[in-house]
Protein backbone atom coordinates (compact mmCIF):
# COMPACT_ATOMS: atom_id res chain seq x y z
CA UNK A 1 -164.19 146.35 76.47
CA UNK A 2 -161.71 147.26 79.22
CA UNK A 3 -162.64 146.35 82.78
CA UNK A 4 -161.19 146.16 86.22
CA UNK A 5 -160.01 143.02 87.40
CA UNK A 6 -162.82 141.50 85.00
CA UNK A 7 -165.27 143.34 86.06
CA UNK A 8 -166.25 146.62 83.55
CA UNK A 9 -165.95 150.35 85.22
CA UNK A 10 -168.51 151.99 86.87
CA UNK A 11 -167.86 155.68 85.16
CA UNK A 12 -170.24 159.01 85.31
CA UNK A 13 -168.96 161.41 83.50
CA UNK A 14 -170.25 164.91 84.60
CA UNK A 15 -169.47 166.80 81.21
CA UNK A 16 -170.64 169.50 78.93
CA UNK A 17 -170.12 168.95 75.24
CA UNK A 18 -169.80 172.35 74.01
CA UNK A 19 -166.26 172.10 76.16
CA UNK A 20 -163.30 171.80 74.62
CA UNK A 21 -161.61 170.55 77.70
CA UNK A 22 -164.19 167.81 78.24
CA UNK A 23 -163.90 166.75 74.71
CA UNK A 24 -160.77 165.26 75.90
CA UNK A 25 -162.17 162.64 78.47
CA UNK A 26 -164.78 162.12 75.91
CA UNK A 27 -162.16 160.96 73.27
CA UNK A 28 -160.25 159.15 76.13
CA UNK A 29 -163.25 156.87 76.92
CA UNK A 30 -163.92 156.20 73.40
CA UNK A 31 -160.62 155.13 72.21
CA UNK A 32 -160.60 152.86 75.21
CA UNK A 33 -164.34 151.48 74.72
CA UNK A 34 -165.15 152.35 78.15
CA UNK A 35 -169.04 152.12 79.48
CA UNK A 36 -169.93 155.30 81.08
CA UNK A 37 -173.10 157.36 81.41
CA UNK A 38 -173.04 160.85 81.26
CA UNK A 39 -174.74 164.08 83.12
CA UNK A 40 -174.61 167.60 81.03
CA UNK A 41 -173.58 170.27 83.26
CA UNK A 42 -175.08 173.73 81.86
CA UNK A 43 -171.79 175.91 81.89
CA UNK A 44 -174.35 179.21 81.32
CA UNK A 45 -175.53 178.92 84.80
CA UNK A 46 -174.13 178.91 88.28
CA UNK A 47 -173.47 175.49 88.93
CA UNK A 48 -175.97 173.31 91.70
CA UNK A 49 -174.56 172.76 95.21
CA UNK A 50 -174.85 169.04 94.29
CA UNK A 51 -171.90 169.88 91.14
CA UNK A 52 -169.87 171.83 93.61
CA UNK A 53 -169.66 168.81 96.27
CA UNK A 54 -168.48 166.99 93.27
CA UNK A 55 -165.88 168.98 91.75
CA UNK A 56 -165.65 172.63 93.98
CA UNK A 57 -164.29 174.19 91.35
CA UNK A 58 -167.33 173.71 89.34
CA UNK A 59 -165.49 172.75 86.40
CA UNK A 60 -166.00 169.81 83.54
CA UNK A 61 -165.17 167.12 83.29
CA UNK A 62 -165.44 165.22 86.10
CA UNK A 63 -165.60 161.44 86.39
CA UNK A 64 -167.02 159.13 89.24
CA UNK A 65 -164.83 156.46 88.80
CA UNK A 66 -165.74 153.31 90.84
CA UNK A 67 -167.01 155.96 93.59
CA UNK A 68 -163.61 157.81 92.82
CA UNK A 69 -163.56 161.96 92.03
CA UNK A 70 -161.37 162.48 89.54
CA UNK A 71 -161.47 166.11 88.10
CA UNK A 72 -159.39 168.28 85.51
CA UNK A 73 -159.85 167.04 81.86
CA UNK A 74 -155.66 166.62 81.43
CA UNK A 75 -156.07 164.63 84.90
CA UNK A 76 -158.97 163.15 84.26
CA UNK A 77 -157.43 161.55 80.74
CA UNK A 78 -154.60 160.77 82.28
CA UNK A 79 -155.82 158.70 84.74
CA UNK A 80 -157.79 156.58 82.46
CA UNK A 81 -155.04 156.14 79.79
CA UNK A 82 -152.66 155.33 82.73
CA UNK A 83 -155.54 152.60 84.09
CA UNK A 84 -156.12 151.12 80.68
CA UNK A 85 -152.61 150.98 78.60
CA UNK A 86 -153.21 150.92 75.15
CA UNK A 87 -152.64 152.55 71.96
CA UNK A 88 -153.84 155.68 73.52
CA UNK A 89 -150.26 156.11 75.58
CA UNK A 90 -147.86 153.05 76.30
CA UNK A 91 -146.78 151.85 79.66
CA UNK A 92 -143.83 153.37 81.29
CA UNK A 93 -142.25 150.20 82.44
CA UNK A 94 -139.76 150.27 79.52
CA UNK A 95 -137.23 152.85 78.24
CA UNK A 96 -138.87 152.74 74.96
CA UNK A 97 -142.71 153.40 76.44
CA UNK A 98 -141.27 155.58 78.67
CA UNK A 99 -139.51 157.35 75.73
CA UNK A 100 -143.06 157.59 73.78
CA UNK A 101 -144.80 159.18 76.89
CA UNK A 102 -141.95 161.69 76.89
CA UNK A 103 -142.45 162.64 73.32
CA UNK A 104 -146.08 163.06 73.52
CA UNK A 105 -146.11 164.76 76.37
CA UNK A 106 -143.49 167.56 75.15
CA UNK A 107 -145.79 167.28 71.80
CA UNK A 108 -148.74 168.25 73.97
CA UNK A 109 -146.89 171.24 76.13
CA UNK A 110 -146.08 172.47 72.94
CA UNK A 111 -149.28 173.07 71.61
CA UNK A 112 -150.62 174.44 74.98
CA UNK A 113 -147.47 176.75 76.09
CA UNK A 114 -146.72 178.10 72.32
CA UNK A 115 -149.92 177.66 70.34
CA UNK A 116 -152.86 177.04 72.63
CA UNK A 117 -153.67 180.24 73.37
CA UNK A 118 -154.01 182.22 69.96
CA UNK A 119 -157.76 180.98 69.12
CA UNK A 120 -159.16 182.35 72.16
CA UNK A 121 -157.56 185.27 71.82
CA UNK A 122 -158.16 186.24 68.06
CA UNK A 123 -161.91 184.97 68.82
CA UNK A 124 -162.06 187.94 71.51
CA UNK A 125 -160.26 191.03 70.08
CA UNK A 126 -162.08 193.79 68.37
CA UNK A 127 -159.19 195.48 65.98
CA UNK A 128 -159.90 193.08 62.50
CA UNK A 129 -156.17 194.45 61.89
CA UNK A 130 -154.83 192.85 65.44
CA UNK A 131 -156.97 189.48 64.61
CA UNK A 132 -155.50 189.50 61.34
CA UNK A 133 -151.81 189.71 63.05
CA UNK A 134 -152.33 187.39 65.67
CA UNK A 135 -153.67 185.03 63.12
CA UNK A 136 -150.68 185.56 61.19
CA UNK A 137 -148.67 184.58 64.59
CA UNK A 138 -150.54 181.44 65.81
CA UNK A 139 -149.60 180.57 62.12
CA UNK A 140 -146.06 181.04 62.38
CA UNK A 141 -145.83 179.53 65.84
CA UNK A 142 -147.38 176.13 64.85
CA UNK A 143 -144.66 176.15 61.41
CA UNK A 144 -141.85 176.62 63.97
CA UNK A 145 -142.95 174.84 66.91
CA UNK A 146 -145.80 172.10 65.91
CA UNK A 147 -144.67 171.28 62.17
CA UNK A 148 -141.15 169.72 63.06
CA UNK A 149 -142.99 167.33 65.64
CA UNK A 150 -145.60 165.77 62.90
CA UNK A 151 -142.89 164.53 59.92
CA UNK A 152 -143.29 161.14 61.22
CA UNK A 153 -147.41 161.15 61.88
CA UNK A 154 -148.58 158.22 59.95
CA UNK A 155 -151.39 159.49 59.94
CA UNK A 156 -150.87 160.57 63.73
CA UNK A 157 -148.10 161.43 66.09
CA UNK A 158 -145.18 159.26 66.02
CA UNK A 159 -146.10 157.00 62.92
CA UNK A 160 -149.20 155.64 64.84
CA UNK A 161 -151.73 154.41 62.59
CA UNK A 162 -154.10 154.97 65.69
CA UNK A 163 -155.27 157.82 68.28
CA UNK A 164 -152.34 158.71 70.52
CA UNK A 165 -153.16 160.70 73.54
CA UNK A 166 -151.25 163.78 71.80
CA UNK A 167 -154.57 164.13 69.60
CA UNK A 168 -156.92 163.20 72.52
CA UNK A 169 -155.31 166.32 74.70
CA UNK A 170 -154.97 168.04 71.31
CA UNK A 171 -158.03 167.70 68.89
CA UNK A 172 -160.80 169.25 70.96
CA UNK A 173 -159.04 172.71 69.95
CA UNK A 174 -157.79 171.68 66.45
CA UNK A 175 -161.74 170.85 65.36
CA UNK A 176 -162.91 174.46 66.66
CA UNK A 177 -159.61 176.41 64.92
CA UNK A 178 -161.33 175.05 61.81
CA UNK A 179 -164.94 175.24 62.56
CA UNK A 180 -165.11 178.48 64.00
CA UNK A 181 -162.77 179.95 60.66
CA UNK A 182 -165.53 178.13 59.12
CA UNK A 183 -168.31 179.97 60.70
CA UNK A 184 -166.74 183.50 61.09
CA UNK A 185 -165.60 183.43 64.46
CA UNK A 186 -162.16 183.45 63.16
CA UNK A 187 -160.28 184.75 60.43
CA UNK A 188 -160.28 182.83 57.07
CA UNK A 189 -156.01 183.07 57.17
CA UNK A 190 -156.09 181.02 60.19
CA UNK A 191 -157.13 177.99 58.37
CA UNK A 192 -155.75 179.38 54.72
CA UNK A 193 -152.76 179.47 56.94
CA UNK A 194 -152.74 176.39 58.60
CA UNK A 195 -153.62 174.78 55.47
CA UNK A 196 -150.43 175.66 53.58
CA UNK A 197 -148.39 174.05 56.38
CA UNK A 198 -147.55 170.03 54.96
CA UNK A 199 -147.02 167.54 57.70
CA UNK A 200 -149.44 169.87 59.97
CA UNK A 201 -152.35 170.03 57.83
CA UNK A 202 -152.23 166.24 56.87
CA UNK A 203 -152.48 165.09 60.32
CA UNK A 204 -155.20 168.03 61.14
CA UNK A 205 -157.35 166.65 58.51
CA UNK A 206 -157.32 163.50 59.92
CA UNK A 207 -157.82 164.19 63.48
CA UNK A 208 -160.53 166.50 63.12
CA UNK A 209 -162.36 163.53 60.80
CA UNK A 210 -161.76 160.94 63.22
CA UNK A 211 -164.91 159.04 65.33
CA UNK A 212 -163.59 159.37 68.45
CA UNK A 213 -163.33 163.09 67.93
CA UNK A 214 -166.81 163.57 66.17
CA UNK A 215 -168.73 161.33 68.56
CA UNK A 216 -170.37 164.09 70.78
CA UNK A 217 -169.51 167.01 68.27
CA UNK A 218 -172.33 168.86 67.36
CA UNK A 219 -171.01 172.11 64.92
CA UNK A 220 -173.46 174.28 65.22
CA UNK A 221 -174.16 173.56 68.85
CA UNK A 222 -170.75 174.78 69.63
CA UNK A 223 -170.34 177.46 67.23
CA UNK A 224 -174.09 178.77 69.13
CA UNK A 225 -172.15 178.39 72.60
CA UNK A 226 -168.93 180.27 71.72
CA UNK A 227 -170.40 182.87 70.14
CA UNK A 228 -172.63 183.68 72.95
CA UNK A 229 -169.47 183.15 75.42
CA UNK A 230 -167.23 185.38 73.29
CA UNK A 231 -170.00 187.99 73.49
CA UNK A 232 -170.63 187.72 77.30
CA UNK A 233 -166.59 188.14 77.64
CA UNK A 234 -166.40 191.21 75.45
CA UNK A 235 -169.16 192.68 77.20
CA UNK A 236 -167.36 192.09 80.98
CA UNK A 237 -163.87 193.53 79.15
């Protein structure tokens, strides 16, 4: 178990885990077998006064870390991979771990800058003909852009037999694509699609199987949540 100059982290995690973005830390402090206790933070309310003197944005997650704030889920796993090198993200001290951050990291603004989007979009539009197109372009956009980046995954990015960070940023959004396909809340060609795409669907069907990512997943939970937040968005549109 990872610890702090031998002495084991003192970590609250203030989390929600119908998130997507607090998936992430969750993944994070499993790969690294990090002790932590967690507070649920109901994201259908307004949040406490006590939550906003923590994090002021109101967001998840947050960690205490050793009496520490740390908020932002990207931040948040960042910080922890960074304290605890591992197979999770290597140490920039060399050119090649330096070299290995750089390639995840351009792995991971890929998915976000050309890809991330598309789920949350298709999820809210009305026109079954527009989700149908913009299914057809999240598609295309991860054969261009995300395909090319996964010939090596072995079973995950860059021939790593293990979790990288790319997946821990990643899978929180790869687990719903399928899920919520599953479950209606998408089209069927988004995973039909993603499906047919070789080096993409391989490591997919390993990340979204993977303990680290399954831990705190509850599918219907989630599906429950998003539906209810998809509705609530339409309405406000």
């Amino acid at each position: 178990m990872a610890a702090v100059n031998g002495n084991a982290p003192k970590i609250t995690l203030y989390t929600n885990h119908n998130c997507p973005y607090a998936h992430r830390a969750h993944i994070v402090i499993k790969e690294l077998g990090l002790p932590y206790e967690e507070i649920i933070i109901d994201l259908t309310k307004p949040r406490e006064p006590w939550y906003l003197e923590i994090n002021p944005r109101g967001l998840v997650p947050s960690i205490n870390f050793n009496g520490e704030i740390i908020t932002e889920s990207a931040i948040v796993s960042q910080f922890l991979a960074d304290a605890y090198p591992s197979h999770l993200l290597p140490p920039s001290d060399s050119v090649d771990g330096a070299l290995k951050r750089a390639r995840i990291n351009f792995f991971v603004d890929t998915w976000t800058t050309k890809a991330g989007s598309f789920w949350f979009k298709i999820a809210l539009e009305e026109s079954e003909e527009e989700k149908e197109k913009l299914s057809k372009e999240l598609v295309s956009v991860v054969n261009k852009e995300i395909e090319p980046l996964l010939q090596d995954a072995a079973p995950f990015f860059g021939g790593s037999s293990k979790l990288t960070f790319a997946e821990a940023i990643i899978a929180p959004f790869i687990v719903r694509l399928f899920t919520f396909t599953k479950h209606g809340l998408l089209p069927n060609s988004v995973s039909d699609g993603l499906n047919r795409i070789p080096h993409f669907s391989k490591w997919a069907a390993e990340v979204i199987k993977h303990e680290s990512v399954t831990y705190i997943w509850n599918e219907e939970s989630a599906v429950e949540a998003s539906k209810k937040k998809f509705a609530s968005l339409k309405a406000k549109a």
